[in-house]
N, C-alpha and C. Protein backbone atom coordinates (compact mmCIF):
# COMPACT_ATOMS: atom_id res chain seq x y z
N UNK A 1 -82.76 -19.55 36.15
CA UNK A 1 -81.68 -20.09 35.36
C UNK A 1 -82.27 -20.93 34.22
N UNK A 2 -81.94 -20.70 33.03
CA UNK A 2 -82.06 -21.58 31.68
C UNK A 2 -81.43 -23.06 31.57
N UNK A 3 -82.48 -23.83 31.16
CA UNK A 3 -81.78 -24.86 30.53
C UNK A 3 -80.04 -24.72 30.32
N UNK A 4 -79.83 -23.87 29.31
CA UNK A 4 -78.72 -23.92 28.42
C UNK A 4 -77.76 -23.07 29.77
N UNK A 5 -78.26 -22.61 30.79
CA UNK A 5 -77.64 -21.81 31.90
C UNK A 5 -76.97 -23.07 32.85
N UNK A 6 -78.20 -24.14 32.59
CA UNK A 6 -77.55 -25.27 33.82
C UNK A 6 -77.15 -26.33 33.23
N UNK A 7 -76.84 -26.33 31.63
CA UNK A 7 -75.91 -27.42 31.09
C UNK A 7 -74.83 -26.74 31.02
N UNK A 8 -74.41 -25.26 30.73
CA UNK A 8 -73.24 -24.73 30.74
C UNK A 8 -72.18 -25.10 32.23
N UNK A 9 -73.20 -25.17 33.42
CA UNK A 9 -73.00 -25.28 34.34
C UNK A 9 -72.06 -26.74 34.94
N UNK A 10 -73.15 -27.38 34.47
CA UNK A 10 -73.09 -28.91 34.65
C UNK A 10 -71.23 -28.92 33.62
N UNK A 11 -71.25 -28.86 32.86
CA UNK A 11 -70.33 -29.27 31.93
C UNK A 11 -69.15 -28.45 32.56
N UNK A 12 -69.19 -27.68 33.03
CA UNK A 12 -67.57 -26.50 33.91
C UNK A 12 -67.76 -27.73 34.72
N UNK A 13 -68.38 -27.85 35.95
CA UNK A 13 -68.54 -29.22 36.93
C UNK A 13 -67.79 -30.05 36.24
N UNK A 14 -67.80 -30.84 35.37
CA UNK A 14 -67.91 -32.07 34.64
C UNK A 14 -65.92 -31.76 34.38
N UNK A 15 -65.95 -30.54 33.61
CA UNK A 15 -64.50 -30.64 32.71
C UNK A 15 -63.17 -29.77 33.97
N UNK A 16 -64.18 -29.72 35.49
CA UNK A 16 -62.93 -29.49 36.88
C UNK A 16 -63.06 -30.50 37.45
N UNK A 17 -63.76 -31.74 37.58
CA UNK A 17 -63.71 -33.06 37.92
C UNK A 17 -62.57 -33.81 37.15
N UNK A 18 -63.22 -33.82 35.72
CA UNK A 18 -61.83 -34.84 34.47
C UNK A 18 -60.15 -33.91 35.20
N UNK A 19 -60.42 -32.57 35.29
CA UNK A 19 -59.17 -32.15 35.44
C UNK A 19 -58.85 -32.35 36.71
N UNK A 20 -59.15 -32.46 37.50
CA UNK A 20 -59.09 -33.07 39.16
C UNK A 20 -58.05 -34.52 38.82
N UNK A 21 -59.29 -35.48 38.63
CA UNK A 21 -59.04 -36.50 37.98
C UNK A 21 -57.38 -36.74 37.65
N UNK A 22 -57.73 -36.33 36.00
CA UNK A 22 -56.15 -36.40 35.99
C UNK A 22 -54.83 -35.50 36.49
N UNK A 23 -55.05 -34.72 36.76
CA UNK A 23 -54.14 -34.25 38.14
C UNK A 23 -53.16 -35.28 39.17
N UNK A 24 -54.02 -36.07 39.00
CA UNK A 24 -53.68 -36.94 40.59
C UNK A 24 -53.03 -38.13 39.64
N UNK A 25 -52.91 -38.08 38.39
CA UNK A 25 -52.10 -39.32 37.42
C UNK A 25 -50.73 -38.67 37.63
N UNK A 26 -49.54 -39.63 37.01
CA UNK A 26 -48.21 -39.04 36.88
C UNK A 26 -48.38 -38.52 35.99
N UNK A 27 -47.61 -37.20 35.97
CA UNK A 27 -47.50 -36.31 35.01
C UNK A 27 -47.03 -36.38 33.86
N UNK A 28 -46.85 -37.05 33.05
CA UNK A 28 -46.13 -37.38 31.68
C UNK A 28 -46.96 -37.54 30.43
N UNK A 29 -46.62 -37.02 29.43
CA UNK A 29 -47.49 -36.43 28.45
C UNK A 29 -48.64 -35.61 28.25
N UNK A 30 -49.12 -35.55 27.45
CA UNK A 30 -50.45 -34.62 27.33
C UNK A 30 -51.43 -35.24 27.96
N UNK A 31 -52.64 -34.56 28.19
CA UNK A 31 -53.87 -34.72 29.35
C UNK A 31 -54.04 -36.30 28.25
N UNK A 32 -54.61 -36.15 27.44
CA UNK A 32 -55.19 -37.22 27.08
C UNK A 32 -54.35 -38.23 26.73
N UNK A 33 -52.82 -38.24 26.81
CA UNK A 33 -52.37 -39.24 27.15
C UNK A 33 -52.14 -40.02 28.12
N UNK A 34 -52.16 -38.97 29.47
CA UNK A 34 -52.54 -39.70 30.46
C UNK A 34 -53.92 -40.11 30.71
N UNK A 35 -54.91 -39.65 30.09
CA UNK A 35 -56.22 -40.66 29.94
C UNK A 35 -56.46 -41.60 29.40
N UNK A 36 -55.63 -41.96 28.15
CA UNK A 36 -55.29 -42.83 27.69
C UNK A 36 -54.51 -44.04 28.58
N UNK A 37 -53.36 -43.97 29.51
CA UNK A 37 -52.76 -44.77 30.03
C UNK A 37 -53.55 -45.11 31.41
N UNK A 38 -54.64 -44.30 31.60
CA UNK A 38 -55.33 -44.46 32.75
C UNK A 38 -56.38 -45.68 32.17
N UNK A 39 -56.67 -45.07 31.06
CA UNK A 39 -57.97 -46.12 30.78
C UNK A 39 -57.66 -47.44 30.27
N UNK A 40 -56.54 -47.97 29.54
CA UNK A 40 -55.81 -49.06 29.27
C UNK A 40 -55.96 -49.73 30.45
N UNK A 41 -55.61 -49.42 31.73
CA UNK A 41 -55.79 -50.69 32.62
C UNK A 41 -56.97 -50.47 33.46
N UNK A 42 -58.37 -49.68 33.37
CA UNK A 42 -59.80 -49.92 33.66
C UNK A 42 -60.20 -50.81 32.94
N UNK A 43 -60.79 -52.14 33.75
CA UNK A 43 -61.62 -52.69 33.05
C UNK A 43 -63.08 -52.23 31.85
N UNK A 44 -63.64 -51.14 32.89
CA UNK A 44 -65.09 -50.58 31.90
C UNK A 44 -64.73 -50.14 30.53
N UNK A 45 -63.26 -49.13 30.63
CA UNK A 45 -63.03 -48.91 29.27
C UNK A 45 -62.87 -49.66 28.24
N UNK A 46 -62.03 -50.37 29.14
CA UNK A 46 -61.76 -51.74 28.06
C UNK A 46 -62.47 -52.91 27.54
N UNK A 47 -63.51 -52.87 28.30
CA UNK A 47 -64.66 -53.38 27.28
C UNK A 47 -65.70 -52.38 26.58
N UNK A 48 -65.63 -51.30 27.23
CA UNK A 48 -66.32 -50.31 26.34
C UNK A 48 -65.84 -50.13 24.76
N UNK A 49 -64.67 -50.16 24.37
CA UNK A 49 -63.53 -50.35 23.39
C UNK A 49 -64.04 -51.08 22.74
N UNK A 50 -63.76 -52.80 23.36
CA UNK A 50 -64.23 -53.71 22.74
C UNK A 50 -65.95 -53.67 21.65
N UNK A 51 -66.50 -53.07 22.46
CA UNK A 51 -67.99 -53.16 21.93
C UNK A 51 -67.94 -52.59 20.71
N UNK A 52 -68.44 -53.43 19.82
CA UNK A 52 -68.67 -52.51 18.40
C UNK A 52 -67.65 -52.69 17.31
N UNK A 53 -66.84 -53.38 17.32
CA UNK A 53 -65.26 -53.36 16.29
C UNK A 53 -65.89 -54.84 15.63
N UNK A 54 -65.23 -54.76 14.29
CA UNK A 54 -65.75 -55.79 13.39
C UNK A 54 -64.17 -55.79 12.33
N UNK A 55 -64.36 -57.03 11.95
CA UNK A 55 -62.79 -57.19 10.86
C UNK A 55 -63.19 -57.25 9.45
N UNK A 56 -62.58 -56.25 8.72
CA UNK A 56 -63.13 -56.63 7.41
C UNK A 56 -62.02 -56.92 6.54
N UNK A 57 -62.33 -57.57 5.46
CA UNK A 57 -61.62 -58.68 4.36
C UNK A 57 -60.52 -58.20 4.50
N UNK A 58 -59.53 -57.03 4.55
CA UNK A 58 -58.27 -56.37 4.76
C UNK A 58 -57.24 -57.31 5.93
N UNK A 59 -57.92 -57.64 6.83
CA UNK A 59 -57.61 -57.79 8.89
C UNK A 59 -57.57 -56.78 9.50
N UNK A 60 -58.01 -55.22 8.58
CA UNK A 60 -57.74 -54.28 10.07
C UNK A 60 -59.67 -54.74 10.53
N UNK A 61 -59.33 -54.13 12.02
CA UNK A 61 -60.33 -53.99 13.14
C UNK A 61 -60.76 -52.56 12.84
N UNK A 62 -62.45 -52.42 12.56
CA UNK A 62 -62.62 -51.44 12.13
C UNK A 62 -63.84 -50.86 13.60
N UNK A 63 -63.17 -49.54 13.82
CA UNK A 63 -64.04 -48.98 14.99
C UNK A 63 -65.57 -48.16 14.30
N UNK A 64 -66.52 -49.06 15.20
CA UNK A 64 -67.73 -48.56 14.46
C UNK A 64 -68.73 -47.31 15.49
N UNK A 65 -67.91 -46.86 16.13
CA UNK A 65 -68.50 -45.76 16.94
C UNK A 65 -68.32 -44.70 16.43
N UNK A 66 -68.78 -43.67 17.46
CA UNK A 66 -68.40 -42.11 16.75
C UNK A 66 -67.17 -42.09 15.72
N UNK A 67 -66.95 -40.89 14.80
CA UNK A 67 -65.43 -40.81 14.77
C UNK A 67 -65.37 -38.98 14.20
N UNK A 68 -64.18 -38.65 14.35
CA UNK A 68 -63.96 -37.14 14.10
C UNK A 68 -64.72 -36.98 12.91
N UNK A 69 -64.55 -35.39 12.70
CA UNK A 69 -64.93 -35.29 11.23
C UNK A 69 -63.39 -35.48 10.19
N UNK A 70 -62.57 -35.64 10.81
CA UNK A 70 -61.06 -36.10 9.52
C UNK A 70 -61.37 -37.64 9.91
N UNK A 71 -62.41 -38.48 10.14
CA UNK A 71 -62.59 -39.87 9.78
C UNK A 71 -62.00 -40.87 10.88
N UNK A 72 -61.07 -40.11 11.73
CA UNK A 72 -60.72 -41.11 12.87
C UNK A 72 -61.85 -41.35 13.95
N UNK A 73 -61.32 -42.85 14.11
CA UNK A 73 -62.32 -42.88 15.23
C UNK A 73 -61.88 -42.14 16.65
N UNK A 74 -63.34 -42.31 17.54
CA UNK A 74 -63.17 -41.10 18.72
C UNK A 74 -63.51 -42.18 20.05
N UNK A 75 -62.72 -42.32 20.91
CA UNK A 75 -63.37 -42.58 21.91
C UNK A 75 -63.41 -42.00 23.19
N UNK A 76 -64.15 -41.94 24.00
CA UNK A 76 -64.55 -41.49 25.17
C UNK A 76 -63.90 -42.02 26.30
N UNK A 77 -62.74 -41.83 27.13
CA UNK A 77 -62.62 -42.45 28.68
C UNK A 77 -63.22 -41.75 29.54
N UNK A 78 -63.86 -42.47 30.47
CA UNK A 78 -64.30 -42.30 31.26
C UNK A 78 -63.97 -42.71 32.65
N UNK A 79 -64.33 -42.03 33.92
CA UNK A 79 -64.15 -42.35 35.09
C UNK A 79 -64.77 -41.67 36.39
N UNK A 80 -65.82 -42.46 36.87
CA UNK A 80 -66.40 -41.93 37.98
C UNK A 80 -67.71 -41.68 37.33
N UNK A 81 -68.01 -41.70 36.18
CA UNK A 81 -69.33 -41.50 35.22
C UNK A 81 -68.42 -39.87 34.31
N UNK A 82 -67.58 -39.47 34.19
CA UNK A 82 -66.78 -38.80 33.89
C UNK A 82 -65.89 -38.82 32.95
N UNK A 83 -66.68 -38.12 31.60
CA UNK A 83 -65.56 -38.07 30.59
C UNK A 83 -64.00 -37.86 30.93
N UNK A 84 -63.32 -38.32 30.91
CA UNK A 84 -61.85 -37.20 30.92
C UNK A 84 -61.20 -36.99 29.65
N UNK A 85 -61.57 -37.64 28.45
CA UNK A 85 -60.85 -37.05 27.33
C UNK A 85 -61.56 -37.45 26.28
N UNK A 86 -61.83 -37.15 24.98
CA UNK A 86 -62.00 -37.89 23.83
C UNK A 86 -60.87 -37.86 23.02
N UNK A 87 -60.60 -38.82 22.78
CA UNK A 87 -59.22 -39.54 22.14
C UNK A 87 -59.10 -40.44 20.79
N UNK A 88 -58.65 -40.63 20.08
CA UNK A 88 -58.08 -41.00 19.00
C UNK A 88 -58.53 -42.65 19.07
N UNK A 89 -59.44 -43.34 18.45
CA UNK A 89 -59.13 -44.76 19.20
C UNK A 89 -58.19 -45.50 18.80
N UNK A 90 -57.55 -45.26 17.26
CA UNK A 90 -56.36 -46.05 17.25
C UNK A 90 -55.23 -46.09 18.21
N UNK A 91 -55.32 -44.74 19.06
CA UNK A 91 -53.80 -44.55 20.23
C UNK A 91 -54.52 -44.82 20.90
N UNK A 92 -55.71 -45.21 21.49
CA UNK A 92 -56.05 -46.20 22.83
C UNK A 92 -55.59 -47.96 22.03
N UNK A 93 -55.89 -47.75 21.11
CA UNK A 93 -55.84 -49.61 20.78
C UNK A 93 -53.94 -49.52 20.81
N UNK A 94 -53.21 -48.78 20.50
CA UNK A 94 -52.11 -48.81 20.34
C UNK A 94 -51.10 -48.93 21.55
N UNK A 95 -52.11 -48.08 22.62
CA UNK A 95 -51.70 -48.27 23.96
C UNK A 95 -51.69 -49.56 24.85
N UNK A 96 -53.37 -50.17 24.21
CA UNK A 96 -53.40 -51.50 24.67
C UNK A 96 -52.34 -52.18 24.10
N UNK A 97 -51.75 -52.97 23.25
CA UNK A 97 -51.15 -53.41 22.82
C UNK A 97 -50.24 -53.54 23.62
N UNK A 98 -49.21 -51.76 23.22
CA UNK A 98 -48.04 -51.79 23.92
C UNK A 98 -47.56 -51.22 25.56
N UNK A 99 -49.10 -51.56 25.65
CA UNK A 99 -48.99 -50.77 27.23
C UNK A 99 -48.63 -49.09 27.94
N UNK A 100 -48.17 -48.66 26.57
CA UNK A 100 -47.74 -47.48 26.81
C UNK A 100 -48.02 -46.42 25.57
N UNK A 101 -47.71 -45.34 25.47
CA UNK A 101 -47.27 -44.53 24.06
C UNK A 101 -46.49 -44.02 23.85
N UNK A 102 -46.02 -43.68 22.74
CA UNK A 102 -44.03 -43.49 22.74
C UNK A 102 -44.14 -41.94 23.25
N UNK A 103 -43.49 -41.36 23.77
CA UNK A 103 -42.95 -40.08 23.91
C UNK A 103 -43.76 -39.01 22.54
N UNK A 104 -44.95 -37.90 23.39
CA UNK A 104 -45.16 -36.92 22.18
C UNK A 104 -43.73 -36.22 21.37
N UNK A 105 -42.62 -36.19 22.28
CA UNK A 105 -41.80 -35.07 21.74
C UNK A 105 -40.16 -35.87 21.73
N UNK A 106 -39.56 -35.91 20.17
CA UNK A 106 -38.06 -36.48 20.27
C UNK A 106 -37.65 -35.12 20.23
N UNK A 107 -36.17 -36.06 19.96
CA UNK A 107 -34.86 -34.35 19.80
C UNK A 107 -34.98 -33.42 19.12
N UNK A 108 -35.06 -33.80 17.72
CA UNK A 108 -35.36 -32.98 16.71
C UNK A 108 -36.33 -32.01 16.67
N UNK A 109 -37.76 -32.53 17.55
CA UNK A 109 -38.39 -31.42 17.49
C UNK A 109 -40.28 -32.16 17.02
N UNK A 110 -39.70 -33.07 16.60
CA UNK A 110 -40.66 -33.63 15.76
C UNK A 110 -41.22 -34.51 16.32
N UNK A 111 -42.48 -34.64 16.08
CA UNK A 111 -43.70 -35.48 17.10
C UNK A 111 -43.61 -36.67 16.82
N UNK A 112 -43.87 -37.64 17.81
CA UNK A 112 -44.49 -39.18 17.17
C UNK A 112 -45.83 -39.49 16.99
N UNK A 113 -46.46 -39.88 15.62
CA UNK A 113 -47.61 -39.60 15.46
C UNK A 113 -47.95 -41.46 15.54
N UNK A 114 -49.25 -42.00 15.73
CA UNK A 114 -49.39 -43.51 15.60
C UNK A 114 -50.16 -43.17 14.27
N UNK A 115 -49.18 -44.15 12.93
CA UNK A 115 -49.34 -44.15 11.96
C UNK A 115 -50.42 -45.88 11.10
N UNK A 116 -51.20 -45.52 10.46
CA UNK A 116 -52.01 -46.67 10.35
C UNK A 116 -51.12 -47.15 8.77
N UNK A 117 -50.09 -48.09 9.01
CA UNK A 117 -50.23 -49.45 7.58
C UNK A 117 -51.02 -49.52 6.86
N UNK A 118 -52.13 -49.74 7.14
CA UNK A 118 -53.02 -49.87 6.55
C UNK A 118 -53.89 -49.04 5.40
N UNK A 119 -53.33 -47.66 5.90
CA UNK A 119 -54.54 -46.12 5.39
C UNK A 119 -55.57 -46.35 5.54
N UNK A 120 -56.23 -47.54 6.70
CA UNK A 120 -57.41 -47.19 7.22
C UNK A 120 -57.83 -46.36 8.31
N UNK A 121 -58.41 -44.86 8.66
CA UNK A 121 -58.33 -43.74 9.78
C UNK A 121 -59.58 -44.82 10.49
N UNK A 122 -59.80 -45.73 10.03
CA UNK A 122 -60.96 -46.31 11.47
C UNK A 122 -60.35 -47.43 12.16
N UNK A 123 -59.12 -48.65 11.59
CA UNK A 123 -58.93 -49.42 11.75
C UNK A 123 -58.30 -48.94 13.28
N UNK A 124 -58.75 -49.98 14.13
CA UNK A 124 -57.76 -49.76 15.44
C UNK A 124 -56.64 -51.31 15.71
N UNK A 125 -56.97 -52.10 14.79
CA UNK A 125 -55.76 -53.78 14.37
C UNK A 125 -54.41 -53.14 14.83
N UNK A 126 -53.90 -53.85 16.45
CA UNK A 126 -52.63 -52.62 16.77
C UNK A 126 -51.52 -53.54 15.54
N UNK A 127 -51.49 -54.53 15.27
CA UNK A 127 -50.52 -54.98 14.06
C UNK A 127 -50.47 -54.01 12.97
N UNK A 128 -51.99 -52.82 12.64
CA UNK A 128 -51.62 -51.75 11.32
C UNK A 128 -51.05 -50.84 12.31
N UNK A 129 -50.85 -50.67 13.29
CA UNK A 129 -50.10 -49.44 14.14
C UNK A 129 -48.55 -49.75 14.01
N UNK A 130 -47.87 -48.18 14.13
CA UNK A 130 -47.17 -48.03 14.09
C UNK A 130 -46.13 -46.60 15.03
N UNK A 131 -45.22 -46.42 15.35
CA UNK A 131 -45.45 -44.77 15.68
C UNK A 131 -44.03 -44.52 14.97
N UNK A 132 -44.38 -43.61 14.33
CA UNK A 132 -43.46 -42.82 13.48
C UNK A 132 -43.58 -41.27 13.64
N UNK A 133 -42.36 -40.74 12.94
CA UNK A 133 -42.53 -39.35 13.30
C UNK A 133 -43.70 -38.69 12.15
N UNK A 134 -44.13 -37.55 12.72
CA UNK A 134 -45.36 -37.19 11.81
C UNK A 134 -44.53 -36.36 10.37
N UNK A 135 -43.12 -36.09 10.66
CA UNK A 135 -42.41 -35.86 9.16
C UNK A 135 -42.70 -37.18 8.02
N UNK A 136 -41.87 -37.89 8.83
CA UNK A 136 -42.10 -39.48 8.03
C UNK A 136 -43.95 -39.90 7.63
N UNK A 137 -44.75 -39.62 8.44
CA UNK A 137 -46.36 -39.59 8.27
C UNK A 137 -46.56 -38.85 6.80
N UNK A 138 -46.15 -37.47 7.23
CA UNK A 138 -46.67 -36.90 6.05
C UNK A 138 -45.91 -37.36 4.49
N UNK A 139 -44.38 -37.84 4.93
CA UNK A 139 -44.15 -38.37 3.65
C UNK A 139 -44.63 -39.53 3.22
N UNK A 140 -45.52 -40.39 4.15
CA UNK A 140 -45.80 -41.15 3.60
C UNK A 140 -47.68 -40.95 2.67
N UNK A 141 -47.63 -39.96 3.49
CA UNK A 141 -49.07 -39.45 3.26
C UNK A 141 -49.17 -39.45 1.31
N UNK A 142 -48.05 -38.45 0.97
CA UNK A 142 -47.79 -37.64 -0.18
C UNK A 142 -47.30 -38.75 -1.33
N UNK A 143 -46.98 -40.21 -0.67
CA UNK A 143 -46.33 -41.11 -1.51
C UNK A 143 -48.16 -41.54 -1.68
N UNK A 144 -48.42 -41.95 -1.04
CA UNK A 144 -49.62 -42.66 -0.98
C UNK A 144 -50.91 -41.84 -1.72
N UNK A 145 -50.86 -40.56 -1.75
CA UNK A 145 -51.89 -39.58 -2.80
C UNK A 145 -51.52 -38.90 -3.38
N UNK A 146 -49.84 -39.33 -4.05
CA UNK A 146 -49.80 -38.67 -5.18
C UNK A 146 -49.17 -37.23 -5.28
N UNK A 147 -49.60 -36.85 -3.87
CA UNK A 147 -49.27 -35.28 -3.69
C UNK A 147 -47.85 -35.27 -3.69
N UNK A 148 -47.50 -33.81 -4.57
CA UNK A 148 -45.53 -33.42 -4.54
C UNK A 148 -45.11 -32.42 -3.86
């Protein structure tokens, strides 16, 4: 067996554990929202979070870890030594805050996205959070660059 034979390996292991894992959470929302509401009240995460955030002249809290390639930051929950999701860190800081996250899905159809005040994609300051629908997001997107 290859190297790349027994990390393929390791990582199936790894991503039927996270799914084990959250399995056994209440069922409500998407996987990584329930990793999200799982990791809000672990202590490790929550100082894992903490580590690394700095305030600049603005007041948002700017996350200085990984972040996607569209500029948001990324964080990792973990449990048991066990990724279970990489996630958005402004909707973990948003979660801390409000303990919860609003509903992915209203009536209409239309998602609730956590929208940054600020237009900073790193800031996780839950005061620049917001959750709005991602219609209202994008119009605000298009006010804010101009786009028609």
């Amino acid at each position: 067996m290859t190297n790349k034979d027994n990390q393929a390996e390791y990582n199936a292991k790894r991503r039927i554990k996270a799914k084990e894992f959250l399995s056994k959470l209440p069922q409500v929302g998407s996987a990584k929202d329930r990793a999200i509401l799982w990791g809000i009240n672990d202590v490790k995460n929550r100082e894992r979070f903490a580590q690394g955030l700095s305030i600049n002249e603005d007041g948002c809290i700017e996350w200085n870890a990984s972040t996607y390639h569209n500029g948001y930051g990324v964080f990792n929950i973990i449990a048991d030594g066990t990724n279970l999701a990489a996630v958005k860190a402004h909707r973990f800081a948003y979660a801390l805050k409000h303990g919860t996250l609003p509903n992915s899905i209203i009536t209409n159809s239309d998602t609730i996205v956590i929208h940054h005040t600020c237009e900073n994609r790193i800031c996780v300051n839950p005061e620049h959070l917001e959750a709005i629908t991602s219609a209202e997001n994008l119009s605000m997107q298009k006010k804010t660059k101009g786009v028609k």
